[in-house]
Protein backbone atom coordinates (compact mmCIF):
# COMPACT_ATOMS: atom_id res chain seq x y z
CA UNK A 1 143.07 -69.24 -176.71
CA UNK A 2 142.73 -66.01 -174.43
CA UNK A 3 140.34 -62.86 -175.53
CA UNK A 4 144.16 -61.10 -175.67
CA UNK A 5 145.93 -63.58 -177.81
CA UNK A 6 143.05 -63.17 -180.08
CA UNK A 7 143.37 -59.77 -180.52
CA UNK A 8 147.04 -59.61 -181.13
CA UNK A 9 146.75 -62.34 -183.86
CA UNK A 10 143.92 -60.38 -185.34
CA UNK A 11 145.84 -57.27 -185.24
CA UNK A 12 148.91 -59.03 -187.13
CA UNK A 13 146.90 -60.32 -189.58
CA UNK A 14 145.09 -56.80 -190.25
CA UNK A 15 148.01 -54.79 -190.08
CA UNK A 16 149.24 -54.55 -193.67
CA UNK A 17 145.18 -53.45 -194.90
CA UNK A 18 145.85 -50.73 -191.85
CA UNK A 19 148.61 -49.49 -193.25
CA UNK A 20 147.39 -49.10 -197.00
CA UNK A 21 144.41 -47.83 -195.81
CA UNK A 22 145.90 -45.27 -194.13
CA UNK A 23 148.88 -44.47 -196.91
CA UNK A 24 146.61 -42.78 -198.79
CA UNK A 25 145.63 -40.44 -195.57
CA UNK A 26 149.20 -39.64 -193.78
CA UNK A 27 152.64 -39.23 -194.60
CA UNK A 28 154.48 -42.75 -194.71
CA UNK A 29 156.56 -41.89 -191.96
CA UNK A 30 153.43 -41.46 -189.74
CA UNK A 31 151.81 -45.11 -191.10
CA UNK A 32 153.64 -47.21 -188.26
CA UNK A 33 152.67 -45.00 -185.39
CA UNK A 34 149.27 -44.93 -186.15
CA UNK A 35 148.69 -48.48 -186.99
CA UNK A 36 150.69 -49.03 -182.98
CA UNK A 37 148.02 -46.64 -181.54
CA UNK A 38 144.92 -48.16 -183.24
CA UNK A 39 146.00 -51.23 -181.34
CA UNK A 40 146.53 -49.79 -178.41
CA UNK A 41 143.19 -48.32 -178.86
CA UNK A 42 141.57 -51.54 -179.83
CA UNK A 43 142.90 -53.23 -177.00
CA UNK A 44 141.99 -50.67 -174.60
CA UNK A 45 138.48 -50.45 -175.80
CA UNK A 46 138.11 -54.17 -175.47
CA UNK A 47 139.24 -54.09 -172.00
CA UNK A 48 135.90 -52.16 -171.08
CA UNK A 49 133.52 -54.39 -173.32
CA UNK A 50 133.92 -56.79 -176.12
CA UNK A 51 134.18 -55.86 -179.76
CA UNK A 52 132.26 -58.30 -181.87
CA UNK A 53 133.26 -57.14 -185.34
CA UNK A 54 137.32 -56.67 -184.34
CA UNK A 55 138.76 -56.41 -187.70
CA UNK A 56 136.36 -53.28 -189.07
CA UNK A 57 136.86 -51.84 -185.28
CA UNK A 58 140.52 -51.55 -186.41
CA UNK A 59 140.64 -50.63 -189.53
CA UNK A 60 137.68 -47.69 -188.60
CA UNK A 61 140.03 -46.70 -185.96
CA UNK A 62 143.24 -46.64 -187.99
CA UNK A 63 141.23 -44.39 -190.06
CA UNK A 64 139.91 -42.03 -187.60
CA UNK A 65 143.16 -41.79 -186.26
CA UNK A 66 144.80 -40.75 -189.66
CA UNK A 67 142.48 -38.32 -190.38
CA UNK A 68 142.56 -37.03 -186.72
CA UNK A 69 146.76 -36.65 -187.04
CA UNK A 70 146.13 -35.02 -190.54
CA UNK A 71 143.74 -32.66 -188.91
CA UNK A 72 145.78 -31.75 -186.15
CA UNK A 73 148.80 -31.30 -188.28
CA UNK A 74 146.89 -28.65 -190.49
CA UNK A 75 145.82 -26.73 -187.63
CA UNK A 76 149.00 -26.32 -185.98
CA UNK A 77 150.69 -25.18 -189.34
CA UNK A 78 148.01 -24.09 -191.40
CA UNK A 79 146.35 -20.83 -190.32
CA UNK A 80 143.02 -20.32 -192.42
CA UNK A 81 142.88 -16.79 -194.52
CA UNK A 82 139.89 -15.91 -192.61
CA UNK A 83 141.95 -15.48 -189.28
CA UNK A 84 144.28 -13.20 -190.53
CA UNK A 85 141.19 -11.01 -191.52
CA UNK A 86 141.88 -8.29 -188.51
CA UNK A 87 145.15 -8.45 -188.34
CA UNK A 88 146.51 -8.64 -184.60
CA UNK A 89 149.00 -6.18 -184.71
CA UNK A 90 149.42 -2.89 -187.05
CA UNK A 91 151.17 -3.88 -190.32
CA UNK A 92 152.46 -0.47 -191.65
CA UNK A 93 155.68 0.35 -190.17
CA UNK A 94 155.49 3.64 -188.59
CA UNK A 95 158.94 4.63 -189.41
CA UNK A 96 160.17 3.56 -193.06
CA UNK A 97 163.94 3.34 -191.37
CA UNK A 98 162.55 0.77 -189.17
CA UNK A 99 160.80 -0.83 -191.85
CA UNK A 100 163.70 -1.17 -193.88
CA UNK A 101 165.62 -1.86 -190.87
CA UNK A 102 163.26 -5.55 -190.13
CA UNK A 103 163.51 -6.44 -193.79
CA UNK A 104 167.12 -5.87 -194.12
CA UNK A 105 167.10 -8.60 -190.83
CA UNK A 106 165.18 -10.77 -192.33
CA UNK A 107 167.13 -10.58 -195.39
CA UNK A 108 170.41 -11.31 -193.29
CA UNK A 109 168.71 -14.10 -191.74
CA UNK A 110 167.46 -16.05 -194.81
CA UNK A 111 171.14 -15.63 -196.30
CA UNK A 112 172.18 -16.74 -192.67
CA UNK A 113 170.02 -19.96 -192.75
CA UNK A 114 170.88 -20.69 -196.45
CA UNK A 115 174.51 -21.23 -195.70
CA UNK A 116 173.86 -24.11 -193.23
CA UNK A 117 174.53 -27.46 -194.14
CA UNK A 118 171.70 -29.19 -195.01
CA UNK A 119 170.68 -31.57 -191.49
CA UNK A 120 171.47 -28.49 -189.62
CA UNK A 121 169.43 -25.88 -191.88
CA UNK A 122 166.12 -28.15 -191.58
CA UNK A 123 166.62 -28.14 -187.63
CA UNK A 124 166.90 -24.78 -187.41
CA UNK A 125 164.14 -24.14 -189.73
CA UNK A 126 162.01 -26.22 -188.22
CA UNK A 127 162.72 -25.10 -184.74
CA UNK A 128 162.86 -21.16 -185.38
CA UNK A 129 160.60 -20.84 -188.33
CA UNK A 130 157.95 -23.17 -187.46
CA UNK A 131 158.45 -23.68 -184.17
CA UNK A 132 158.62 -27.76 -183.20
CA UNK A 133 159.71 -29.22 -180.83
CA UNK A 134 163.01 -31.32 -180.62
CA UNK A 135 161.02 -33.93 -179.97
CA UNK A 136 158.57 -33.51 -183.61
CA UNK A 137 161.75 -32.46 -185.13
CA UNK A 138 163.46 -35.55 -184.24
CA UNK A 139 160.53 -37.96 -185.20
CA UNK A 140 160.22 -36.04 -188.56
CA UNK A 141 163.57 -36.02 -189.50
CA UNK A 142 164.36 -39.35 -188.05
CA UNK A 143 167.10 -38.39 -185.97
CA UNK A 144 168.09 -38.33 -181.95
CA UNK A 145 167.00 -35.46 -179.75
CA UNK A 146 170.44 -35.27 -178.84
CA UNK A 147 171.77 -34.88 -182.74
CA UNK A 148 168.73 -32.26 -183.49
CA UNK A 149 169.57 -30.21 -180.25
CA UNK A 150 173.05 -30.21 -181.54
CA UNK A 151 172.31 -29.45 -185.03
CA UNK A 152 169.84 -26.58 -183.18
CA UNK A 153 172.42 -25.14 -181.29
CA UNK A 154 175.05 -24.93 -184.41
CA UNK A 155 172.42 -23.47 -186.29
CA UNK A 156 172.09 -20.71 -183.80
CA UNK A 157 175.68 -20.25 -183.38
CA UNK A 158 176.54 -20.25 -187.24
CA UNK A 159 173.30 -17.97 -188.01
CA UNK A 160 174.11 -15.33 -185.35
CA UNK A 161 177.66 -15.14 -186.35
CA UNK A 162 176.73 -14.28 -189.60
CA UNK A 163 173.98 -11.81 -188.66
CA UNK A 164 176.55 -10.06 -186.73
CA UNK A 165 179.28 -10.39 -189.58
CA UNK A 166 176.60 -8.53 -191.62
CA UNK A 167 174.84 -6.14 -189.49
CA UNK A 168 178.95 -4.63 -188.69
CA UNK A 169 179.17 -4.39 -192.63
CA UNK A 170 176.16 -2.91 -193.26
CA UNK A 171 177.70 -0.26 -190.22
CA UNK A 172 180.41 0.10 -191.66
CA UNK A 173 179.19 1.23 -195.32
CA UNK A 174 176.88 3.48 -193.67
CA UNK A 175 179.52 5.03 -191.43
CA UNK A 176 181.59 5.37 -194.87
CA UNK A 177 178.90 6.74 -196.61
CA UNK A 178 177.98 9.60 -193.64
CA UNK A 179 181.80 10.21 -193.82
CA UNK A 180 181.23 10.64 -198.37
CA UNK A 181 178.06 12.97 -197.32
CA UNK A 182 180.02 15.02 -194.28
CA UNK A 183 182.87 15.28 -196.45
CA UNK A 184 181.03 16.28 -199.57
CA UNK A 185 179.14 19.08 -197.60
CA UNK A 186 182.43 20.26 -196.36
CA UNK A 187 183.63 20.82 -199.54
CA UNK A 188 180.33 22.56 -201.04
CA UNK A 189 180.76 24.87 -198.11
CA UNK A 190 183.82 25.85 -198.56
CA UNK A 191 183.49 26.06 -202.46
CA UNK A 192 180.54 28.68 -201.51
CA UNK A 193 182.56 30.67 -199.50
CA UNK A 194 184.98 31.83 -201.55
């Protein structure tokens, strides 16, 4: 039997302790990539020198892999508290109508997001809110790149469409109300006259 043939029917035979071991580190979704890489791992560290202990090799480097995707994950979406110590930018708003101005936008686009349906929300959130890929999106959502650019790209459309929907009603109350206030002074002015 050849060193290869070995290792594969090692690896099939350790594969279900990889992936309990692991369970308890990763998402389940993430299980069956990681217990693929460990053998590609294996393998490719037994190409440069035999491993004498193969089945503890594996399950060490299922494990180290797990806790490596875990700790990658965390530092691409979870800043610590002690960066946003010195804050990069100024936070107070130097003009309060600008202030209200990027909450009321904000506010529009929550309300904008929360009337997509629900494959084509968790896209969009995913790609504008916390910025993955269509590739990660697709692998965490289990879907085709093709059906999360899709779902993207209605997301956008829908969203915008509504920001704009709002943003000319919000105009148009405020023209209405400068037209109350104009035509309100008007009439004080010409009640003082007389």
């Amino acid at each position: 039997m050849t060193r290869n043939s070995t290792l594969t029917n090692l690896f099939l035979s350790t594969k279900r302790n990889m992936g309990r071991l692991i369970s308890h580190i990763v998402k389940p979704d993430d299980i069956e990539d990681i217990v693929q890489e460990t053998f590609v791992k294996t393998y490719e560290a037994d190409l440069k020198q035999e491993i004498k202990y193969v089945r503890s090799y594996m399950l060490k480097t299922a494990k180290n892999l797990a806790l490596n995707h875990v700790a990658l994950w965390d530092n691409k979406y979870n800043d610590s508290l002690e960066d946003f110590s010195q804050p990069p930018v100024q936070l107070t708003s130097v003009n309060v109508e600008d202030d209200y101005e990027s909450k009321e936008q904000f506010l529009f686009f929550c309300r904008a997001t929360d009337q997509l349906s629900g494959s084509v929300r968790k896209c969009f959130i995913l790609k504008k809110v916390y910025g993955l890929s269509q590739k990660e999106i697709a692998k965490y959502l289990n879907l085709s790149e093709s059906t999360v650019e899709k779902h993207i790209a209605q997301g956008l459309l829908k969203s915008a469409m509504y920001i704009k929907r709002m943003n000319q009603d919000q105009c148009t109350k405020n023209s209405k109300k400068e037209r109350q206030v104009h035509s309100n002074q008007v009439r004080k002015n010409s009640g003082n006259r007389e």
